[in-house]
N, C-alpha and C. Protein backbone atom coordinates (compact mmCIF):
# COMPACT_ATOMS: atom_id res chain seq x y z
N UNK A 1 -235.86 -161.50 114.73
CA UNK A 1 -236.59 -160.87 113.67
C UNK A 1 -236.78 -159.39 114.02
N UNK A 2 -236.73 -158.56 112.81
CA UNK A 2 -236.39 -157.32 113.36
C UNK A 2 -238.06 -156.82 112.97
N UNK A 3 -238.50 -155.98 113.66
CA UNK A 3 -239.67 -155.44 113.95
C UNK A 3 -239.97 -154.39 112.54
N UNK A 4 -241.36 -153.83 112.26
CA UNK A 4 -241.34 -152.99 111.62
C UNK A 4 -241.17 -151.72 112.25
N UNK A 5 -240.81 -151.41 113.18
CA UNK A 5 -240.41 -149.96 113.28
C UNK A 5 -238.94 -149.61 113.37
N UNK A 6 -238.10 -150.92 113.38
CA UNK A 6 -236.96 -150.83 113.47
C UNK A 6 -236.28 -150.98 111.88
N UNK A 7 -237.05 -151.38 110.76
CA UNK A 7 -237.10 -151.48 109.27
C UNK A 7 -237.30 -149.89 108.70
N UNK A 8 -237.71 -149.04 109.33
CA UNK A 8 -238.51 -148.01 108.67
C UNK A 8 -237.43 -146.93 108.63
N UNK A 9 -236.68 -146.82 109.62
CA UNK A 9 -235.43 -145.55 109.58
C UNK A 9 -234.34 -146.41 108.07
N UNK A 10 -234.50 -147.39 108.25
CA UNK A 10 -233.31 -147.83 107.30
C UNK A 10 -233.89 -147.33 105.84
N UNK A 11 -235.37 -147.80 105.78
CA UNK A 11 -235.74 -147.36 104.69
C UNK A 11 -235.41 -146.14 103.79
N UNK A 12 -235.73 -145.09 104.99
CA UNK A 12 -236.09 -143.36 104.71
C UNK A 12 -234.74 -143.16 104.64
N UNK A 13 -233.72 -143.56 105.53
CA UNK A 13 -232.49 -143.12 104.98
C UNK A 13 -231.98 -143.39 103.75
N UNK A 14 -232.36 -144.82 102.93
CA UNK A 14 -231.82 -144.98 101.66
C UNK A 14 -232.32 -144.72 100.79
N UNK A 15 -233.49 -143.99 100.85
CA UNK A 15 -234.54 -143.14 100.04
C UNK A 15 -233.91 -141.92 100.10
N UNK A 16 -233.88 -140.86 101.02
CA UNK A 16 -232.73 -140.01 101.05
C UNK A 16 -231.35 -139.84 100.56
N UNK A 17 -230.79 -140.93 101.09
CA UNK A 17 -229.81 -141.06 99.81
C UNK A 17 -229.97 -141.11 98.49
N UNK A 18 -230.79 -142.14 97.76
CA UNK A 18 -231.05 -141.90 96.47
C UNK A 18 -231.62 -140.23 96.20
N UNK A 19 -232.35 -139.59 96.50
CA UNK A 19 -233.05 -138.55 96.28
C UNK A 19 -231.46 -137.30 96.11
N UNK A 20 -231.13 -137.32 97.16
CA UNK A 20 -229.93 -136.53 97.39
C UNK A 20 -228.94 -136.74 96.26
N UNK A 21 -228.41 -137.62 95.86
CA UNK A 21 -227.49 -138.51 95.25
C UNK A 21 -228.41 -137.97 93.03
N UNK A 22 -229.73 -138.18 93.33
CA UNK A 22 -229.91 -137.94 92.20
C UNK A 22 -229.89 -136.33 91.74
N UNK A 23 -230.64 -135.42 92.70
CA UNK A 23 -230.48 -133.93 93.01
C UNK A 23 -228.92 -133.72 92.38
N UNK A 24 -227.83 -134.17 93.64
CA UNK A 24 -226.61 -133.77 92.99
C UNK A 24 -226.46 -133.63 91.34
N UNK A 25 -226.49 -135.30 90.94
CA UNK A 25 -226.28 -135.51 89.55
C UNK A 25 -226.95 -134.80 88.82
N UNK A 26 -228.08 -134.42 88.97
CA UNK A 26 -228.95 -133.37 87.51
C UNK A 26 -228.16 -131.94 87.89
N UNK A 27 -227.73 -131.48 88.70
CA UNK A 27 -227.40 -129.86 89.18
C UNK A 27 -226.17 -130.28 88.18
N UNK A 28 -225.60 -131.08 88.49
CA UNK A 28 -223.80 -131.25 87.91
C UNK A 28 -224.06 -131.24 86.47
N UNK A 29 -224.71 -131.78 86.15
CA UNK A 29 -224.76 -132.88 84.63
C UNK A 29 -225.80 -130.89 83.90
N UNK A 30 -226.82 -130.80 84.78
CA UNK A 30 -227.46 -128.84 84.16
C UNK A 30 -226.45 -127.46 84.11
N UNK A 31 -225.03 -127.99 84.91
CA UNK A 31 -224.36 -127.00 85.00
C UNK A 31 -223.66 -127.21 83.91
N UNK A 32 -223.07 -128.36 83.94
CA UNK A 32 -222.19 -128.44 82.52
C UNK A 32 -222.40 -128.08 81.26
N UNK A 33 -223.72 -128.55 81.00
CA UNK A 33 -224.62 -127.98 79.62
C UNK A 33 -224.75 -127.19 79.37
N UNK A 34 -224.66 -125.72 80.54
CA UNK A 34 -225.07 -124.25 80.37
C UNK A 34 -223.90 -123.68 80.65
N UNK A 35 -222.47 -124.31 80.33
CA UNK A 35 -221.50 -123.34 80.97
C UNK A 35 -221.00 -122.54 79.43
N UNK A 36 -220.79 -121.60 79.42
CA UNK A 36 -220.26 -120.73 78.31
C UNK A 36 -219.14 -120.58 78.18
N UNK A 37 -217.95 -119.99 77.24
CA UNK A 37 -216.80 -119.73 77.69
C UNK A 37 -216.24 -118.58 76.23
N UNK A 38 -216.09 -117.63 76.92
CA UNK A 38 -216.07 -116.48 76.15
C UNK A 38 -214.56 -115.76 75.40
N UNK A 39 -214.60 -116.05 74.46
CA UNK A 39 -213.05 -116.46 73.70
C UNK A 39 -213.27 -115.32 72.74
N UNK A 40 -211.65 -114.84 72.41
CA UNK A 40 -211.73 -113.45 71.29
C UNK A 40 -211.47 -114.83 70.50
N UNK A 41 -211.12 -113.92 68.83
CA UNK A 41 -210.97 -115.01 67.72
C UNK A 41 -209.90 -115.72 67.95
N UNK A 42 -208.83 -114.89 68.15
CA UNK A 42 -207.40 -115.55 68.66
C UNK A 42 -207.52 -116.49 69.45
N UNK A 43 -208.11 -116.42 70.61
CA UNK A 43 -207.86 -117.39 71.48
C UNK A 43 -208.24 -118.99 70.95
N UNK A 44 -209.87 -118.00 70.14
CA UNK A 44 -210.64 -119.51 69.74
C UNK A 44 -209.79 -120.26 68.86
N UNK A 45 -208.80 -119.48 68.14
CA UNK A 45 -208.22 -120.56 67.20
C UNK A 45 -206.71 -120.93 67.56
N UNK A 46 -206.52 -120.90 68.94
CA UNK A 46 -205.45 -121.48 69.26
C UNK A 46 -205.88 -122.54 70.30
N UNK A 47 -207.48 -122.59 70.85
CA UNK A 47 -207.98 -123.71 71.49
C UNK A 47 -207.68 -125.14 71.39
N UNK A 48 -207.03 -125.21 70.14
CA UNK A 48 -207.22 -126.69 69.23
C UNK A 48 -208.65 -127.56 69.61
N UNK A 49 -208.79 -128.65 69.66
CA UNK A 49 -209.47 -129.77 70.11
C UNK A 49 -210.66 -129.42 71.14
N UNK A 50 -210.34 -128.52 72.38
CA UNK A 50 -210.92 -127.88 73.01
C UNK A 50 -211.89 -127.45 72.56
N UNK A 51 -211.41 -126.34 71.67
CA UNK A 51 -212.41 -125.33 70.45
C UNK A 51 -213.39 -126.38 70.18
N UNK A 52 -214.01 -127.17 70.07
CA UNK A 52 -214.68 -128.38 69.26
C UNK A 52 -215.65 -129.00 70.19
N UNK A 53 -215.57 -128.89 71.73
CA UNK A 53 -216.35 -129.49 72.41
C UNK A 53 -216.96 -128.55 73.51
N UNK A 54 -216.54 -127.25 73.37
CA UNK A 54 -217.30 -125.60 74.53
C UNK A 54 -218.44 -125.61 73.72
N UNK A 55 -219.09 -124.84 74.33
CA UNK A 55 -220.32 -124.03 73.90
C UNK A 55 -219.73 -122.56 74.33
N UNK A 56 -219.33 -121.91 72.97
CA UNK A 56 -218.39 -120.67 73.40
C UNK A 56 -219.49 -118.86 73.12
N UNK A 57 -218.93 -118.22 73.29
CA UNK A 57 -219.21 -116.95 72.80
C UNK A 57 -218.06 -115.89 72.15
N UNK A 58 -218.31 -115.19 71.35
CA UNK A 58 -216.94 -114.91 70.48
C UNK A 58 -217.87 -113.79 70.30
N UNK A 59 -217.06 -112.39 70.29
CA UNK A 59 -217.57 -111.01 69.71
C UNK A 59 -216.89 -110.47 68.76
N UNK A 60 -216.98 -109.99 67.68
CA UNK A 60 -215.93 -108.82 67.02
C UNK A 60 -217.07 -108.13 65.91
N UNK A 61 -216.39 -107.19 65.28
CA UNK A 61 -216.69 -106.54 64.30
C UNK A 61 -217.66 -107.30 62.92
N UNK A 62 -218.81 -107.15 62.78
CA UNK A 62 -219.23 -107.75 61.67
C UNK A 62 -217.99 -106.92 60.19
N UNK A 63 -217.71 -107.76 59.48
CA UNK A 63 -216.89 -107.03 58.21
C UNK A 63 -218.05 -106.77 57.23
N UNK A 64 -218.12 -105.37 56.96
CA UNK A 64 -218.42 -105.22 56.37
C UNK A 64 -218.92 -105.94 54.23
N UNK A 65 -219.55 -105.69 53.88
CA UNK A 65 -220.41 -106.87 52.73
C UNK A 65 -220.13 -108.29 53.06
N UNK A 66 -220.11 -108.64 54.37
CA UNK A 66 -219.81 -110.05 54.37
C UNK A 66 -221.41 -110.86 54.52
N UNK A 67 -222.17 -109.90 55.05
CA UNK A 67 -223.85 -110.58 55.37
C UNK A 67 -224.22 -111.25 54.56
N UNK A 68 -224.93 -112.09 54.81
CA UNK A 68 -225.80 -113.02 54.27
C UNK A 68 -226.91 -113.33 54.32
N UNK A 69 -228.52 -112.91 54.51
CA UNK A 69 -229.14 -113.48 55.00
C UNK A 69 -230.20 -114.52 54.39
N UNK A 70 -230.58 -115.28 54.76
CA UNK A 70 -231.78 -116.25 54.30
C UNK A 70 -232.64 -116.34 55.32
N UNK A 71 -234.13 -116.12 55.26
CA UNK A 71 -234.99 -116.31 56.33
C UNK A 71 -234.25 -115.88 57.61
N UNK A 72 -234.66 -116.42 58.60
CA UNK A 72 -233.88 -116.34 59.94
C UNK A 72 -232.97 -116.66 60.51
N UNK A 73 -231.92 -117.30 59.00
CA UNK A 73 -230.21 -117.41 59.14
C UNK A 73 -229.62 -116.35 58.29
N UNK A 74 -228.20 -116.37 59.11
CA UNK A 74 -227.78 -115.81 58.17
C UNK A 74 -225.98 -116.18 58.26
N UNK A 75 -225.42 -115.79 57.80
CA UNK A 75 -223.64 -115.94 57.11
C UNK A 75 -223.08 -114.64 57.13
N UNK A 76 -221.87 -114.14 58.24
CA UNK A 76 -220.78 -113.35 58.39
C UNK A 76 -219.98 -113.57 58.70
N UNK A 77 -218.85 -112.43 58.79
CA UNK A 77 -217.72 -112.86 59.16
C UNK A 77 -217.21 -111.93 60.05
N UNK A 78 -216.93 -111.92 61.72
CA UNK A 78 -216.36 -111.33 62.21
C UNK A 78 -215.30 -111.44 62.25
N UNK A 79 -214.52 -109.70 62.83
CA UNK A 79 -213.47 -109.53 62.59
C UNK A 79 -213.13 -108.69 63.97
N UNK A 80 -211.86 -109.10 64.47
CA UNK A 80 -211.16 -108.65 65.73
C UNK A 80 -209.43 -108.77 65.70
N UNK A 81 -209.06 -107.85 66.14
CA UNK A 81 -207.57 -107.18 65.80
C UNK A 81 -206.74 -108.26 64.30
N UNK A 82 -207.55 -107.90 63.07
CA UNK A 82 -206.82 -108.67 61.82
C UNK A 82 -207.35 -109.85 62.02
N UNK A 83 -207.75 -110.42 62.81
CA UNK A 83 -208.52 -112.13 63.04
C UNK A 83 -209.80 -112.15 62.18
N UNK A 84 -210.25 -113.14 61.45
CA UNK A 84 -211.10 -113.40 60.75
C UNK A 84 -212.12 -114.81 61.57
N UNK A 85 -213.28 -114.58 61.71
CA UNK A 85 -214.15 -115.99 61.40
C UNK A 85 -215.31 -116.05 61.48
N UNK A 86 -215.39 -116.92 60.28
CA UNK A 86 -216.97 -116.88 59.71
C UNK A 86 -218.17 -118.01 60.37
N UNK A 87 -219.18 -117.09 59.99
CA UNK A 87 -219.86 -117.27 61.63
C UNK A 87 -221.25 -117.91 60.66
N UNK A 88 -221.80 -118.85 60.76
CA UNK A 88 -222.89 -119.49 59.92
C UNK A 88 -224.21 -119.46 61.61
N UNK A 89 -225.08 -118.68 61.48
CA UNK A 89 -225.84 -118.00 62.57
C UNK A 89 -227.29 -119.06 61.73
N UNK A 90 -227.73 -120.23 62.92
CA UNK A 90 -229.10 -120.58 62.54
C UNK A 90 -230.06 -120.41 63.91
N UNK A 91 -231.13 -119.78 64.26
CA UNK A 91 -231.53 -119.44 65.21
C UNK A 91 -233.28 -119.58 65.04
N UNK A 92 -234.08 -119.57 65.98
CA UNK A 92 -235.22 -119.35 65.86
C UNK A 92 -235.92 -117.94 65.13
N UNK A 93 -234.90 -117.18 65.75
CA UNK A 93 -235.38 -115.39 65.62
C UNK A 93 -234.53 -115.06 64.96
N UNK A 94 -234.84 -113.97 63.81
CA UNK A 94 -233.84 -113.41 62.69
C UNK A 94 -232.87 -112.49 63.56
N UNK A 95 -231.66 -112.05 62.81
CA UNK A 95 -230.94 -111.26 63.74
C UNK A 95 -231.58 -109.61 63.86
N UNK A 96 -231.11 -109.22 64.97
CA UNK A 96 -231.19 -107.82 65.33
C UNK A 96 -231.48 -106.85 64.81
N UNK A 97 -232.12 -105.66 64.57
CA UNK A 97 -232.18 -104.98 63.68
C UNK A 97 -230.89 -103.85 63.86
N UNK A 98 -229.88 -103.76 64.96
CA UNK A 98 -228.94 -103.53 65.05
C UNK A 98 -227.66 -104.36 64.43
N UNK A 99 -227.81 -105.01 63.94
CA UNK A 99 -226.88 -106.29 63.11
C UNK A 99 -226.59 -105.73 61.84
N UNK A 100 -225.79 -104.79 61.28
CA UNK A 100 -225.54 -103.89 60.20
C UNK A 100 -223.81 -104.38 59.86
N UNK A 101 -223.99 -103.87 58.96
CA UNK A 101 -221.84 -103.92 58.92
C UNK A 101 -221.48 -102.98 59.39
N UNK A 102 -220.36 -103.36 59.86
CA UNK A 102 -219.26 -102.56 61.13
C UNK A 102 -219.62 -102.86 62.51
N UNK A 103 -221.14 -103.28 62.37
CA UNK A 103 -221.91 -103.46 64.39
C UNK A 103 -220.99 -104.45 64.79
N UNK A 104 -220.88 -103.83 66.45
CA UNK A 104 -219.95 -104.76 67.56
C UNK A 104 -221.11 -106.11 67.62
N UNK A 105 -221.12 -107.31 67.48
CA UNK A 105 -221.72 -108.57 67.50
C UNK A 105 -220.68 -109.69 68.39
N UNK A 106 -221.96 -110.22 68.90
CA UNK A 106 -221.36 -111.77 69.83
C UNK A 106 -222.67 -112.80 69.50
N UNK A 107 -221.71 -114.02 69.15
CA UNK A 107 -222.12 -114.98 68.78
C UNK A 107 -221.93 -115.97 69.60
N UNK A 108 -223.21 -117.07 69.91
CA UNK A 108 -223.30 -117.65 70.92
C UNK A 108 -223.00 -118.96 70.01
N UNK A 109 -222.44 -120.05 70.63
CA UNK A 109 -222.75 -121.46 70.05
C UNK A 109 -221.46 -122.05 70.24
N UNK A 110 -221.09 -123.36 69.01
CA UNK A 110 -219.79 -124.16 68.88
C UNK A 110 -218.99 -123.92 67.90
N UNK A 111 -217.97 -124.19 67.85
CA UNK A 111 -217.17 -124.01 66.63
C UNK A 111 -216.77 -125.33 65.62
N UNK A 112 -216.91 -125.58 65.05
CA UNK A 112 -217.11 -127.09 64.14
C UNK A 112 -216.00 -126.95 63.17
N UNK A 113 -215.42 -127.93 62.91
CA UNK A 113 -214.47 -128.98 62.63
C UNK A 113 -213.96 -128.12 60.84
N UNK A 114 -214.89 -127.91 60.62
CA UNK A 114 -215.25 -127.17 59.00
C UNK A 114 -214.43 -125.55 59.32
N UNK A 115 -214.05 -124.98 60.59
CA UNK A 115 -213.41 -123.96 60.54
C UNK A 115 -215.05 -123.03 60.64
N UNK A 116 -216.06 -123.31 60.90
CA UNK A 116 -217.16 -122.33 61.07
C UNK A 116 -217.62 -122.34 62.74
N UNK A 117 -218.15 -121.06 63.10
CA UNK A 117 -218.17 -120.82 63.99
C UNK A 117 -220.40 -121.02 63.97
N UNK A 118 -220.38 -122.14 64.62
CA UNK A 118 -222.09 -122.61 64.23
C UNK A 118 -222.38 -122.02 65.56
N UNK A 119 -223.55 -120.58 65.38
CA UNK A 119 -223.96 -119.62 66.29
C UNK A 119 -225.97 -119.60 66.68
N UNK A 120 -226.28 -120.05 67.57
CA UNK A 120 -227.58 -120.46 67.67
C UNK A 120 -228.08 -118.94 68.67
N UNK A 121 -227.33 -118.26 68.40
CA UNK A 121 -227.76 -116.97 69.39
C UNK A 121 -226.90 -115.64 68.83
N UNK A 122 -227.44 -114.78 69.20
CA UNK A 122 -227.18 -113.57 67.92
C UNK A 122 -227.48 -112.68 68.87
N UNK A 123 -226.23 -111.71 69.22
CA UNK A 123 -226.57 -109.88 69.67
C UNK A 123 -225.52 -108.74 68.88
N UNK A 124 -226.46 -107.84 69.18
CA UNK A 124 -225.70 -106.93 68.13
C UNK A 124 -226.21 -105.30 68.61
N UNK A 125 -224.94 -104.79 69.44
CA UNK A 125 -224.79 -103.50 69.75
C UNK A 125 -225.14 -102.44 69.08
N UNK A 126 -225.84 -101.63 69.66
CA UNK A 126 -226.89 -100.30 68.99
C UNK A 126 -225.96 -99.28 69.06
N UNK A 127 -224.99 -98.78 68.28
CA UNK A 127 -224.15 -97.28 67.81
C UNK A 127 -224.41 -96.96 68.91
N UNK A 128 -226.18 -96.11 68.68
CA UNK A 128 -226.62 -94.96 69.28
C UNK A 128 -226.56 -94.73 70.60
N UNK A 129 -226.73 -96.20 71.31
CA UNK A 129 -226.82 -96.14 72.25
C UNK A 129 -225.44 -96.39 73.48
N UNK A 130 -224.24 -96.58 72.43
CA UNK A 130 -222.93 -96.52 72.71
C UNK A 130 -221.82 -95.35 72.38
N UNK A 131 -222.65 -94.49 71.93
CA UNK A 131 -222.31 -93.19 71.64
C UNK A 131 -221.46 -92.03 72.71
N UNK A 132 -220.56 -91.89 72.51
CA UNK A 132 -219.76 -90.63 73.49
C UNK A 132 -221.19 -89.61 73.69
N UNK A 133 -220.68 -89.35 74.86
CA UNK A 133 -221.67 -87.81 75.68
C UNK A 133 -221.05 -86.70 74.92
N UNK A 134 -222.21 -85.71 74.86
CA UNK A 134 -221.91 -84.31 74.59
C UNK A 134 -220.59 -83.96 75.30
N UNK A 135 -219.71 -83.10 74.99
CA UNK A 135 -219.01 -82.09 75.99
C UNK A 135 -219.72 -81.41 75.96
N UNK A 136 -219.18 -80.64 77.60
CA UNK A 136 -220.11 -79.39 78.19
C UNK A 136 -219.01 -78.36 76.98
N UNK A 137 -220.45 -77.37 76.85
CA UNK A 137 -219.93 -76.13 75.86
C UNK A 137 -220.77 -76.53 74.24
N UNK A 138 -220.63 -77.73 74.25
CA UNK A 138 -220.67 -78.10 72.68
C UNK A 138 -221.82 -77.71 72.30
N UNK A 139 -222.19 -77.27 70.69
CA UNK A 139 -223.70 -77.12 70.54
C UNK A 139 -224.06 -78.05 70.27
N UNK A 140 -225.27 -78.48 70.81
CA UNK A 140 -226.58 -79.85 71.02
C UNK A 140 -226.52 -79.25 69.23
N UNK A 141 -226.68 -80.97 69.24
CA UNK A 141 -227.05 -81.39 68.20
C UNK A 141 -228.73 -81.97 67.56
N UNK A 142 -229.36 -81.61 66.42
CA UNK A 142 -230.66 -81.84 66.44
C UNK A 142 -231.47 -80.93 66.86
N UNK A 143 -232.64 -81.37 66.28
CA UNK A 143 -233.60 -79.77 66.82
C UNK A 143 -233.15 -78.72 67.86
N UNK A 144 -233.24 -77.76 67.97
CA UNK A 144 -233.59 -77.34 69.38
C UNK A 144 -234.39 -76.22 69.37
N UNK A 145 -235.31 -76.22 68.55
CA UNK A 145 -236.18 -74.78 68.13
C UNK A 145 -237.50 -75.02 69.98
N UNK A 146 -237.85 -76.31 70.02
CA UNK A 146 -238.50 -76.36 71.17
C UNK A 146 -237.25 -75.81 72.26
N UNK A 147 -236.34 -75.53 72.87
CA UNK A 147 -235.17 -75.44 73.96
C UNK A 147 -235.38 -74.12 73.58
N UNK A 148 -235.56 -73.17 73.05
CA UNK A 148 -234.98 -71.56 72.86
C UNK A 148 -236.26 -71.22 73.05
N UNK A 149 -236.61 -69.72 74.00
CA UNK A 149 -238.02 -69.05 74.42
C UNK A 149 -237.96 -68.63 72.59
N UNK A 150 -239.40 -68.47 72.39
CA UNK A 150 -240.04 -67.67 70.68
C UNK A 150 -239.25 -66.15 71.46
N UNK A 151 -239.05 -65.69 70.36
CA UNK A 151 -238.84 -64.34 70.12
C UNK A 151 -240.31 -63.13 70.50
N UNK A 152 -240.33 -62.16 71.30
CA UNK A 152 -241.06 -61.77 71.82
C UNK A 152 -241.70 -60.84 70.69
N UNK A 153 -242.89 -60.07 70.03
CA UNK A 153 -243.10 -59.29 68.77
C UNK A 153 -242.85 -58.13 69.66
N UNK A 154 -242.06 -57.15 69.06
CA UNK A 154 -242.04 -55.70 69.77
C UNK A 154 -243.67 -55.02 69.12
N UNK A 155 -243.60 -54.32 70.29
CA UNK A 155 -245.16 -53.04 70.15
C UNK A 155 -244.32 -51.91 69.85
């Protein structure tokens, strides 16, 4: 008959195992769920079958009068080298206030069976803040009455 102190390592080791063994499985099974995969239009629509089961991200050109909005969805259609696809956006938060026609946009989500690209996440690039630098030489643009000393009154 085997003693209780000779019962107790067997225990903790197969407790460890389970513990370890379950750790693995949630990391594997949390990674899969959050993996992204970032496709131009082209690619997405040569995915076949594939296309249907990612959780992808896709960027291009909003086309211009294509917006749509209702409440905090809305309906466009991006556009990247002649590629078209229309993007049905339902989200918690309305889109961007950078989300205009012509804005560079990426759409987060799946692509469904219907040929729509179903987007649960919404960004949308600010012009201004993607804007070419001055050249040196060029005249600044916008005020500059504060930048120049006042003119001195002659006596």
């Amino acid at each position: 008959m085997k003693t209780q102190s000779q019962q107790s390592p067997a225990k903790f080791i197969i407790a460890g195992i389970i513990v370890l063994a379950t750790v693995a499985w949630l990391a594997l099974s949390a990674s899969s769920d959050t993996k992204q995969y970032y496709v131009t239009i082209s690619e997405l629509q040569q995915l076949g079958n594939k296309a249907y089961t990612r959780h992808l991200r896709v960027a291009g050109n909003v086309q211009p009068g294509s917006i749509n909005h209702v409440g905090t969805n809305a309906t466009f259609t991006l556009m990247e080298q002649g590629k078209a696809l229309r993007v049905n956006y339902q989200g918690a938060e309305p889109p961007p206030d950078s989300f205009k026609d012509d804005a560079q946009a990426l759409a987060i989500g799946t692509y469904g069976r219907d040929g729509v690209f179903h987007a649960t996440q919404l960004q949308a690039k600010c012009a201004s803040k993607y804007a070419p630098a001055a050249k040196p030489g060029a005249a600044p643009t916008g005020n500059t009455a504060a930048l120049t000393p006042a003119a001195k009154p002659q006596s």
